[in-house]
N, C-alpha and C. Protein backbone atom coordinates (compact mmCIF):
# COMPACT_ATOMS: atom_id res chain seq x y z
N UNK A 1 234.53 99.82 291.92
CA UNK A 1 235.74 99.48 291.19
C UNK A 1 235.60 100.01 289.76
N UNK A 2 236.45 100.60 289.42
CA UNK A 2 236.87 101.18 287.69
C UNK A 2 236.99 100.27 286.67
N UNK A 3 236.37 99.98 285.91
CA UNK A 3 236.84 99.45 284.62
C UNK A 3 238.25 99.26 284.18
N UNK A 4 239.11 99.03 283.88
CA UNK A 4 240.33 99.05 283.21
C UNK A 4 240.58 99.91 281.87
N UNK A 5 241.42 100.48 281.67
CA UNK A 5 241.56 101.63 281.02
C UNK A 5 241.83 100.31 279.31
N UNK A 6 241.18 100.82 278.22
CA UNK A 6 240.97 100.06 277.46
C UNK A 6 242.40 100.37 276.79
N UNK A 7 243.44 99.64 275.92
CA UNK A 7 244.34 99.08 275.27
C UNK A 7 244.82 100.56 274.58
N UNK A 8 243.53 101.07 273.77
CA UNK A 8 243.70 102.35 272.40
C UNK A 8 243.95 103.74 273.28
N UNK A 9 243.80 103.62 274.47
CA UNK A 9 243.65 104.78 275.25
C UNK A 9 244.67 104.81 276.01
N UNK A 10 245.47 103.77 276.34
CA UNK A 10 246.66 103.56 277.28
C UNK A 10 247.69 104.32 276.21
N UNK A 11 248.70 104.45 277.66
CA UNK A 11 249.93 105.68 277.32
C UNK A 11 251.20 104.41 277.54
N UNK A 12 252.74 104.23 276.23
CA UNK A 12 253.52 103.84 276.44
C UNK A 12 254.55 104.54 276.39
N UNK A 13 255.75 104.29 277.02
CA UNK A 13 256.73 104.42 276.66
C UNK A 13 257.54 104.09 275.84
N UNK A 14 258.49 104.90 275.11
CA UNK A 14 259.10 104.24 273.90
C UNK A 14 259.98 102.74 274.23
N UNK A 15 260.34 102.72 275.45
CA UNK A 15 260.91 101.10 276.09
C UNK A 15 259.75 100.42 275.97
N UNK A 16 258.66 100.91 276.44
CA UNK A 16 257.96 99.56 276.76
C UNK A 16 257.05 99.50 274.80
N UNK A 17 257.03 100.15 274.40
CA UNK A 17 256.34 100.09 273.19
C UNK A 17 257.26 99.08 272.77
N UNK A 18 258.62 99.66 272.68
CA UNK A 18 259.19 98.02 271.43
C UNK A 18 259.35 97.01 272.14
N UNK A 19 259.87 97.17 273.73
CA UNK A 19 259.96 95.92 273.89
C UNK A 19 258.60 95.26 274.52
N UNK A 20 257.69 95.34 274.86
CA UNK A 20 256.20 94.63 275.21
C UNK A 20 255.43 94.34 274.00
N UNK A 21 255.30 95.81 272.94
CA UNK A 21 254.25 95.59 272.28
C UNK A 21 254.93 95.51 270.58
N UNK A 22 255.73 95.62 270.37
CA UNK A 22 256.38 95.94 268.90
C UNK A 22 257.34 95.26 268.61
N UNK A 23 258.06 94.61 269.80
CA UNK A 23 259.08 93.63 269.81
C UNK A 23 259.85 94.14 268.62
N UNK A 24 260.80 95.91 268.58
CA UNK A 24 261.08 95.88 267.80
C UNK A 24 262.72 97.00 268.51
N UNK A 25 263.99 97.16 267.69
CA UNK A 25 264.82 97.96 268.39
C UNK A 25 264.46 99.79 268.27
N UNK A 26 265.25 100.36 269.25
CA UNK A 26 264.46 101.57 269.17
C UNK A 26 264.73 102.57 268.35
N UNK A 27 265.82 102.30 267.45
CA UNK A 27 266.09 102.60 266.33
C UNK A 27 265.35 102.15 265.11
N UNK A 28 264.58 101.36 265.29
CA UNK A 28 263.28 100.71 264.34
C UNK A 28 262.01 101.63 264.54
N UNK A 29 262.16 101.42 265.74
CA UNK A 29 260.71 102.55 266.09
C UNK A 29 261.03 104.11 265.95
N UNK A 30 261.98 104.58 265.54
CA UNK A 30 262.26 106.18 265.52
C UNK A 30 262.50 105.64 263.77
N UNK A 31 262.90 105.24 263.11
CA UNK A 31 262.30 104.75 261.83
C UNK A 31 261.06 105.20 261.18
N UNK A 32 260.23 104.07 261.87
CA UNK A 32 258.37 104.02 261.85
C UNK A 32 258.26 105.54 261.95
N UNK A 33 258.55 106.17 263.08
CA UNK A 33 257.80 107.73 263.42
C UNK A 33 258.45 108.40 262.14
N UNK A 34 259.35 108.04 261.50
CA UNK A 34 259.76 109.32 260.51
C UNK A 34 259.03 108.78 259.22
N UNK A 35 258.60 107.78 259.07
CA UNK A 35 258.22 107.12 257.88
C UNK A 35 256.51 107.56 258.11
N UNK A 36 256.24 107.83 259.18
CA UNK A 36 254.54 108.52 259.40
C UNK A 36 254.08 107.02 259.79
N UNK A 37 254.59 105.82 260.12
CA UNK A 37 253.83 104.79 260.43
C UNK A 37 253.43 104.66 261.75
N UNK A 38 253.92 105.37 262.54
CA UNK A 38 253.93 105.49 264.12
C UNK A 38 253.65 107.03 264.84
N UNK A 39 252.94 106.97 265.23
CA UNK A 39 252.57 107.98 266.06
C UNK A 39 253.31 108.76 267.18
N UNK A 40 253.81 109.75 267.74
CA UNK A 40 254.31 109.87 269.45
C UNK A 40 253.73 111.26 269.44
N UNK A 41 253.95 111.37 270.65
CA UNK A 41 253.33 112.89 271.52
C UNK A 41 254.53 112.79 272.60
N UNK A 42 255.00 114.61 272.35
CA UNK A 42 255.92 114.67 273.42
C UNK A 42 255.96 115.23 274.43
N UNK A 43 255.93 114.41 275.78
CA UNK A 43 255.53 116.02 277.05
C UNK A 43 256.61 115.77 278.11
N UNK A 44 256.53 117.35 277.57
CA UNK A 44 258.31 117.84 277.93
C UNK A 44 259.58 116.82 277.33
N UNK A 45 260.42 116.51 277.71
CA UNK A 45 261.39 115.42 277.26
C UNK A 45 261.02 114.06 277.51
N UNK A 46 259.95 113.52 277.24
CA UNK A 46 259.70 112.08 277.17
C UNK A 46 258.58 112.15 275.99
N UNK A 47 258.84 110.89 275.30
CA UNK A 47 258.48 110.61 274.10
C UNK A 47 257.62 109.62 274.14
N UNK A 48 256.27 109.66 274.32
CA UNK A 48 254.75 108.88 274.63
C UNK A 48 254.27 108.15 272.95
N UNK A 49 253.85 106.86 273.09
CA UNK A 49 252.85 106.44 272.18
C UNK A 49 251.86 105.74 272.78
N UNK A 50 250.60 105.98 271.98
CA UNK A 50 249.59 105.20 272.28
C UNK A 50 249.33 104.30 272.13
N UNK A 51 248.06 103.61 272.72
CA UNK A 51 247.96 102.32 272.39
C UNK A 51 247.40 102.12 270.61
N UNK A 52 246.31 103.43 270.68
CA UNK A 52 246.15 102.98 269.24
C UNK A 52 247.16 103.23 268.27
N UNK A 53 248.00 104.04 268.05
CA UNK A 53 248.94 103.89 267.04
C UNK A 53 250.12 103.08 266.96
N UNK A 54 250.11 102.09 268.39
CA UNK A 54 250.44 100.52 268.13
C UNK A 54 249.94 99.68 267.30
N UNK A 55 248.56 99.75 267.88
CA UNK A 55 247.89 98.70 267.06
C UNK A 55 247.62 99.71 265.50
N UNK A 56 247.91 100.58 264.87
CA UNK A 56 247.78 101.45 263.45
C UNK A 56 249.25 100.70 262.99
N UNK A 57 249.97 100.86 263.58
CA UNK A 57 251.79 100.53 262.97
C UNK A 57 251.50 98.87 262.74
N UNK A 58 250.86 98.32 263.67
CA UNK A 58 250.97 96.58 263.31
C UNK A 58 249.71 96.23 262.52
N UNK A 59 249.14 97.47 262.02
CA UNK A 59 248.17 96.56 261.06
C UNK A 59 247.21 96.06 261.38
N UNK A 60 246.39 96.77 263.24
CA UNK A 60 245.62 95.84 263.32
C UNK A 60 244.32 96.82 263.46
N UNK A 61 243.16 96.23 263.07
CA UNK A 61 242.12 97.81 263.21
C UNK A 61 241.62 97.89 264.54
N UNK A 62 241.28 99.00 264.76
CA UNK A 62 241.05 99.66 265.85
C UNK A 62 239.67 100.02 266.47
């Protein structure tokens, strides 16, 4: 059995980023990315964040 893929290494979606982990609208979070507080990577037409630049945007160390 595999370990579980640790938190900083996991891949979100911009839905599930605000609403699971940021509890925030997604016009808040395209905000953050222009303000440099948020991270994304784009492959092809979908717009990915990580786990660690969740936890970088909320302030929490890593």
């Amino acid at each position: 059995m595999s370990d579980p893929i640790p938190f900083d290494d996991r891949c979100y979606t911009v839905n599930e980023a605000c609403r699971d982990h940021l509890r925030i609208s997604r016009g808040t979070f395209y905000k953050l990315v222009q303000q440099g507080r948020l991270d994304i990577v784009k492959l092809g037409s979908r717009t990915i964040v990580t786990g660690r630049s969740i936890r970088k945007c909320r302030g929490e160390a890593a």
